[in-house]
N, C-alpha and C. Protein backbone atom coordinates (compact mmCIF):
# COMPACT_ATOMS: atom_id res chain seq x y z
N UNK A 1 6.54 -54.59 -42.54
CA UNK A 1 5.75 -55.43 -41.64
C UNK A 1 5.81 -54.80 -40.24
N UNK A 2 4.67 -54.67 -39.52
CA UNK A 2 4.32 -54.16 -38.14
C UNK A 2 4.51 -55.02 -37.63
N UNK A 3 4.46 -55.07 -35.98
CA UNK A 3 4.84 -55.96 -35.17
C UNK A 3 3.91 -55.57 -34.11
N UNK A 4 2.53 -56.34 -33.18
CA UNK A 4 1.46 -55.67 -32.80
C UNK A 4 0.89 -56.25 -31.55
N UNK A 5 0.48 -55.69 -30.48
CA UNK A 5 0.30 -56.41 -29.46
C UNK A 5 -1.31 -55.95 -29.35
N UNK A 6 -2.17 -57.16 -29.93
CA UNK A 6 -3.45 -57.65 -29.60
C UNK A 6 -3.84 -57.92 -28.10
N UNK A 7 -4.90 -56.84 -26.89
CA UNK A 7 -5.36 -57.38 -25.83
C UNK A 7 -6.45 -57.29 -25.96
N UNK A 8 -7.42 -58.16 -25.50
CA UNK A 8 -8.69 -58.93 -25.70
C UNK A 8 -9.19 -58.90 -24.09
N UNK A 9 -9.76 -57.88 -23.80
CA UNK A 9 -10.52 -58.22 -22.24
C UNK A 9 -11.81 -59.19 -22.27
N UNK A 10 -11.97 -59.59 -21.43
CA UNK A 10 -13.89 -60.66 -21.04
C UNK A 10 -14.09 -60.30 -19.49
N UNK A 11 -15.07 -60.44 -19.73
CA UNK A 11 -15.73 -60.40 -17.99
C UNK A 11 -15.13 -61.00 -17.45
N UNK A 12 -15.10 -61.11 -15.81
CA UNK A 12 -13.97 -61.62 -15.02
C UNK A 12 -14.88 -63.05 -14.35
N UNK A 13 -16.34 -63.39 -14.88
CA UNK A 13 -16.50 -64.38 -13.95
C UNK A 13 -15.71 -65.77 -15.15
N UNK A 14 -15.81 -66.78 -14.18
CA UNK A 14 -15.38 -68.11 -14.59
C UNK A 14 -15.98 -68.72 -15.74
N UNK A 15 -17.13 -68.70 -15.82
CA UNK A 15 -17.87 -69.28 -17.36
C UNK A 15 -17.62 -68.01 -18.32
N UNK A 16 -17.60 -66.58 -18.13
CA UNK A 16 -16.79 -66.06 -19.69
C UNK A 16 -15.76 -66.44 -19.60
N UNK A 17 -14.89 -66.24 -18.86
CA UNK A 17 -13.34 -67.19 -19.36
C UNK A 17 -13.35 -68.20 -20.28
N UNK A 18 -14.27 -69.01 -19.58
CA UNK A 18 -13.87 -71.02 -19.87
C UNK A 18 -14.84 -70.29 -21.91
N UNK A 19 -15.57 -69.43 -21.99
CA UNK A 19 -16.22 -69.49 -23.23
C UNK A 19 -15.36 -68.79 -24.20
N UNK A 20 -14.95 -68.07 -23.77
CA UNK A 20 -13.58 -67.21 -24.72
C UNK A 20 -12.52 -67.88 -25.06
N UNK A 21 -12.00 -68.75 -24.16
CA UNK A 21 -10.84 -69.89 -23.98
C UNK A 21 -11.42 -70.73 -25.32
N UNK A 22 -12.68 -70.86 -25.20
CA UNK A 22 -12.95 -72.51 -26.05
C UNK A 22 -13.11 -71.88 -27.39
N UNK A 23 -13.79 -70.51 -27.43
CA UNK A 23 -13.70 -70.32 -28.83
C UNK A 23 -13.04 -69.93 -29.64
N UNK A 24 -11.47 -69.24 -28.63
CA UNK A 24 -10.36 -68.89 -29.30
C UNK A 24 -9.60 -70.33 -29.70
N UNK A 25 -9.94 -71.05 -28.64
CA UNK A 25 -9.16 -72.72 -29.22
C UNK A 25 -10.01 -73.44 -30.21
N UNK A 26 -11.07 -73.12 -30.78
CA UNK A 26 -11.91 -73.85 -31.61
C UNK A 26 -11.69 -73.05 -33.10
N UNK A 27 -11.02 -72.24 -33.06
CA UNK A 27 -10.71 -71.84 -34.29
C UNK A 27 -9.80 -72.25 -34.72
N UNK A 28 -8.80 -73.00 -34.03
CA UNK A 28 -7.63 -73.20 -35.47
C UNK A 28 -6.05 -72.42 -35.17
N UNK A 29 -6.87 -71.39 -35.42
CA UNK A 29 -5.84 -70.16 -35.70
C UNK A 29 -4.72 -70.55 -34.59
N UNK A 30 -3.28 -70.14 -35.31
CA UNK A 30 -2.14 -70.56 -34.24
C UNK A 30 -2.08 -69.14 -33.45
N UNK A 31 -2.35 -68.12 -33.54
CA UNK A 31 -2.49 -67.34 -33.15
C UNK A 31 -3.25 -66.88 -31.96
N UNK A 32 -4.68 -67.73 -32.26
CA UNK A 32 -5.66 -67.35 -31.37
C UNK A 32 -5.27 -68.99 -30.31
N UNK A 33 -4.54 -69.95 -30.74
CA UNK A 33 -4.77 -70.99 -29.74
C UNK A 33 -3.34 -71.02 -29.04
N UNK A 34 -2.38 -69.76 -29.33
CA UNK A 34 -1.25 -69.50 -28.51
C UNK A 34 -1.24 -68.54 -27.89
N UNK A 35 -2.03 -67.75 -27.62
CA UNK A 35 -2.53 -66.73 -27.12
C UNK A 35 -1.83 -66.93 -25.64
N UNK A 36 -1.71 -65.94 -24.62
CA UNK A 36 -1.66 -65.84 -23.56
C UNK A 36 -2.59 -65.16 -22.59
N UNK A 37 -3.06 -65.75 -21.26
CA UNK A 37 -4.27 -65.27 -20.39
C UNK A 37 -3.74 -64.57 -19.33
N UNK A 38 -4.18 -63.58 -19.08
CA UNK A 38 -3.99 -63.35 -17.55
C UNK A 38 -5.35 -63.81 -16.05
N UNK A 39 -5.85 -64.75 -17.04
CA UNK A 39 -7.58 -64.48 -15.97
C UNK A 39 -6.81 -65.62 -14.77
N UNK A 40 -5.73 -66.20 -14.54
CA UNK A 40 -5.66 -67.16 -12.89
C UNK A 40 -4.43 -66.43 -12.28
N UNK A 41 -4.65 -64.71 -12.70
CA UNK A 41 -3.85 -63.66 -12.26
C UNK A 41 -4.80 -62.62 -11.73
N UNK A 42 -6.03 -62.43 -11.80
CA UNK A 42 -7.39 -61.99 -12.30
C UNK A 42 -7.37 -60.50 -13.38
N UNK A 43 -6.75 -60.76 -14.08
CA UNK A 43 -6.62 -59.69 -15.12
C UNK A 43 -6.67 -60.72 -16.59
N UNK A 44 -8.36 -60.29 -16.69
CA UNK A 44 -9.21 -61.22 -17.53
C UNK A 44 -8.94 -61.05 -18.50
N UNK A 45 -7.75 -60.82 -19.24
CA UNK A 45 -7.60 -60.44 -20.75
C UNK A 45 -6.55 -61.31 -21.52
N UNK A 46 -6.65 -61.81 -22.76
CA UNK A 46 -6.01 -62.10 -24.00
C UNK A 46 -4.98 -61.27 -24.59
N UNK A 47 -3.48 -62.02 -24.72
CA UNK A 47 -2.80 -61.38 -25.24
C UNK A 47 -1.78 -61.83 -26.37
N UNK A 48 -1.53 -61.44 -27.39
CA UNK A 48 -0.99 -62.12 -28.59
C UNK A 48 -0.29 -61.00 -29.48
N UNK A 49 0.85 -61.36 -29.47
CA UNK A 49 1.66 -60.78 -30.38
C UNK A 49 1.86 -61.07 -32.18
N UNK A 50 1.70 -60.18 -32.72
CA UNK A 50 1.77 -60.43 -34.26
C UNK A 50 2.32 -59.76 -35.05
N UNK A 51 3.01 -60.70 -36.19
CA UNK A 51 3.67 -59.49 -37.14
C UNK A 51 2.56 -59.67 -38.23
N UNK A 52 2.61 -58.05 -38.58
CA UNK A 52 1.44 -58.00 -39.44
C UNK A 52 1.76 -57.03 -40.14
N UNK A 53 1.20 -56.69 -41.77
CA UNK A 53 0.96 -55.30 -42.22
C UNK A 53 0.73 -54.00 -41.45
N UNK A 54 -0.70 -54.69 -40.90
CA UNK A 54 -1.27 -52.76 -40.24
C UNK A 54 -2.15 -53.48 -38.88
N UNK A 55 -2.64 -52.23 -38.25
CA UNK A 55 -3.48 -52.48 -36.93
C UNK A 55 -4.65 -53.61 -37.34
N UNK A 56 -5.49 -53.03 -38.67
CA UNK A 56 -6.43 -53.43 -39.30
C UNK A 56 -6.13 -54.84 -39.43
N UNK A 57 -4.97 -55.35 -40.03
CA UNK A 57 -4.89 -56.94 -39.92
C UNK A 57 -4.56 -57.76 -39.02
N UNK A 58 -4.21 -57.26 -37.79
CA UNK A 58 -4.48 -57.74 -36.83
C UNK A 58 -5.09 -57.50 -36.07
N UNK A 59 -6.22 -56.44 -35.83
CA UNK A 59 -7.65 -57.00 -35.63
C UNK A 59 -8.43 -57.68 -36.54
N UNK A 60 -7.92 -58.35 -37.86
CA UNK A 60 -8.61 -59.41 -38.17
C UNK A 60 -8.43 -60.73 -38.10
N UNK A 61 -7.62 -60.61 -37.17
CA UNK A 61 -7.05 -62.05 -36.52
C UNK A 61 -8.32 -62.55 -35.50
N UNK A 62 -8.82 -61.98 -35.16
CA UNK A 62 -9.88 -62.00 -33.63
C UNK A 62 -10.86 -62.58 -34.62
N UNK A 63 -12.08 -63.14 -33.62
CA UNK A 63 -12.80 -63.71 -34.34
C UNK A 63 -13.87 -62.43 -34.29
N UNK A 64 -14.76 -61.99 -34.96
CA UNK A 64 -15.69 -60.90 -35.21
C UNK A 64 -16.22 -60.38 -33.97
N UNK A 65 -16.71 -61.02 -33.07
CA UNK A 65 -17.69 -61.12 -32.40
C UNK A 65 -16.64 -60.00 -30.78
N UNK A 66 -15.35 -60.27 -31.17
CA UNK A 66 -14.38 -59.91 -30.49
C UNK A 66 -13.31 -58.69 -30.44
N UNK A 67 -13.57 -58.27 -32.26
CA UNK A 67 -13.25 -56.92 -32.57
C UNK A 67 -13.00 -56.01 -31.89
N UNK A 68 -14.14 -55.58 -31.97
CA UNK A 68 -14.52 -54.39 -31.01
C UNK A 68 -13.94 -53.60 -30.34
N UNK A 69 -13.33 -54.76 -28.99
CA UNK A 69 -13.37 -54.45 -27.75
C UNK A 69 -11.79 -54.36 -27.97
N UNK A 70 -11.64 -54.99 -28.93
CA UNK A 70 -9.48 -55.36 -28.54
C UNK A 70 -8.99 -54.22 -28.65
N UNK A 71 -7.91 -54.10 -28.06
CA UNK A 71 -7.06 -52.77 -28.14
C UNK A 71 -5.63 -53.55 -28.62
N UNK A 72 -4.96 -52.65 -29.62
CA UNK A 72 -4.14 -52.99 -30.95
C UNK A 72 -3.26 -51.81 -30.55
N UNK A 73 -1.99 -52.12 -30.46
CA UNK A 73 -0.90 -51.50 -29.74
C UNK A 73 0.16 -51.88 -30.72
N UNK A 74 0.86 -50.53 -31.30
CA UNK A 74 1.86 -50.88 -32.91
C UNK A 74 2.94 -51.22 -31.90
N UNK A 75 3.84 -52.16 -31.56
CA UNK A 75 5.21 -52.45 -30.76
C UNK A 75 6.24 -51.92 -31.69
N UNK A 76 7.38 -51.36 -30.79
CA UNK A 76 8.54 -50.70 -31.45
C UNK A 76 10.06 -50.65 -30.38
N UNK A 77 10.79 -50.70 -31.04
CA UNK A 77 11.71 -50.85 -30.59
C UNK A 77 13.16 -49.62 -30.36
N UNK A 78 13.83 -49.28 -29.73
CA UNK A 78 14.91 -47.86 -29.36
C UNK A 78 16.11 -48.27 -29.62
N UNK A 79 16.77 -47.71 -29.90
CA UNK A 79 18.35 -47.61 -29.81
C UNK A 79 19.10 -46.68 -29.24
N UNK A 80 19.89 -47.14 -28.48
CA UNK A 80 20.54 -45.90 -27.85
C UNK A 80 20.75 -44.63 -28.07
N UNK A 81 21.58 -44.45 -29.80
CA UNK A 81 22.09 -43.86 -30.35
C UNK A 81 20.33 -42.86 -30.77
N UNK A 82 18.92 -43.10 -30.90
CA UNK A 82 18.01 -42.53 -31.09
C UNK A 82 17.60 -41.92 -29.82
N UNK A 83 17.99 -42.83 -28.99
CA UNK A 83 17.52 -41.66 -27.61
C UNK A 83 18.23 -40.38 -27.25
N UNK A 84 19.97 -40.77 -27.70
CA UNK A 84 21.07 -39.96 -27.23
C UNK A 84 20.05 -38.67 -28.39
N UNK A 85 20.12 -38.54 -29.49
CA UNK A 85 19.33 -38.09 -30.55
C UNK A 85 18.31 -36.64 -30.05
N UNK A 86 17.46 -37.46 -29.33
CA UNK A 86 16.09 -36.89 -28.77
C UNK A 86 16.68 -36.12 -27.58
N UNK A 87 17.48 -36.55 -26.70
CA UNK A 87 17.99 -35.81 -25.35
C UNK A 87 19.11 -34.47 -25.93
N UNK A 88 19.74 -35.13 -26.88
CA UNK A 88 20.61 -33.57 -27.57
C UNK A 88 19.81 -32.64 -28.14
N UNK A 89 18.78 -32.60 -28.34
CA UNK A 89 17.69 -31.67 -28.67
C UNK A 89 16.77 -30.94 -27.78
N UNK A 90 16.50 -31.73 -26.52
CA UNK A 90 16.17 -31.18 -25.13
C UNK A 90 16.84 -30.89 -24.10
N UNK A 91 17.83 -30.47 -24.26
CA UNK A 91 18.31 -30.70 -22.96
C UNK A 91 18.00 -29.08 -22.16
N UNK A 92 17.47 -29.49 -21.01
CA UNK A 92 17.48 -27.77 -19.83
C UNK A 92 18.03 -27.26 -20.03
């Protein structure tokens, strides 16, 4: 299982907001109606974290019309002991 950070931009005026808002909340989806905004930050975009199979299934979380545009970011996580790893192999 992937773990995936869904961002969803809209135009920055006030009625795309309030229309993106209503149709991500008119779906249902716990996903799309827990979503987080940045637009009363003015950084007009949707953001939602998911564990999922692949990129592909979580861009099918979005509603169609919204695809597109999202950018799908695989999240991952370090351990010390992997960095120490990578730096014993480079070092000047």
């Amino acid at each position: 299982m992937g773990r995936f950070l869904i961002e969803v931009p809209h135009e920055a005026e006030k009625v795309a907001c309030a229309r993106i808002v209503k149709i991500f909340l008119q779906t249902g989806s716990h996903f799309l109606t827990h979503c987080d905004w940045g637009c009363k930050d003015g950084e007009h975009k949707a953001w939602i974290i998911v564990d999922v199979p692949s990129k592909e299934d979580a861009r099918y979380i979005l509603p169609p019309a919204f695809r597109s545009q999202a950018k799908i970011v695989s999240l991952n996580k370090f351990t010390i002991e992997e960095m120490d790893e990578i730096l014993r192999h480079h070092k000047p």
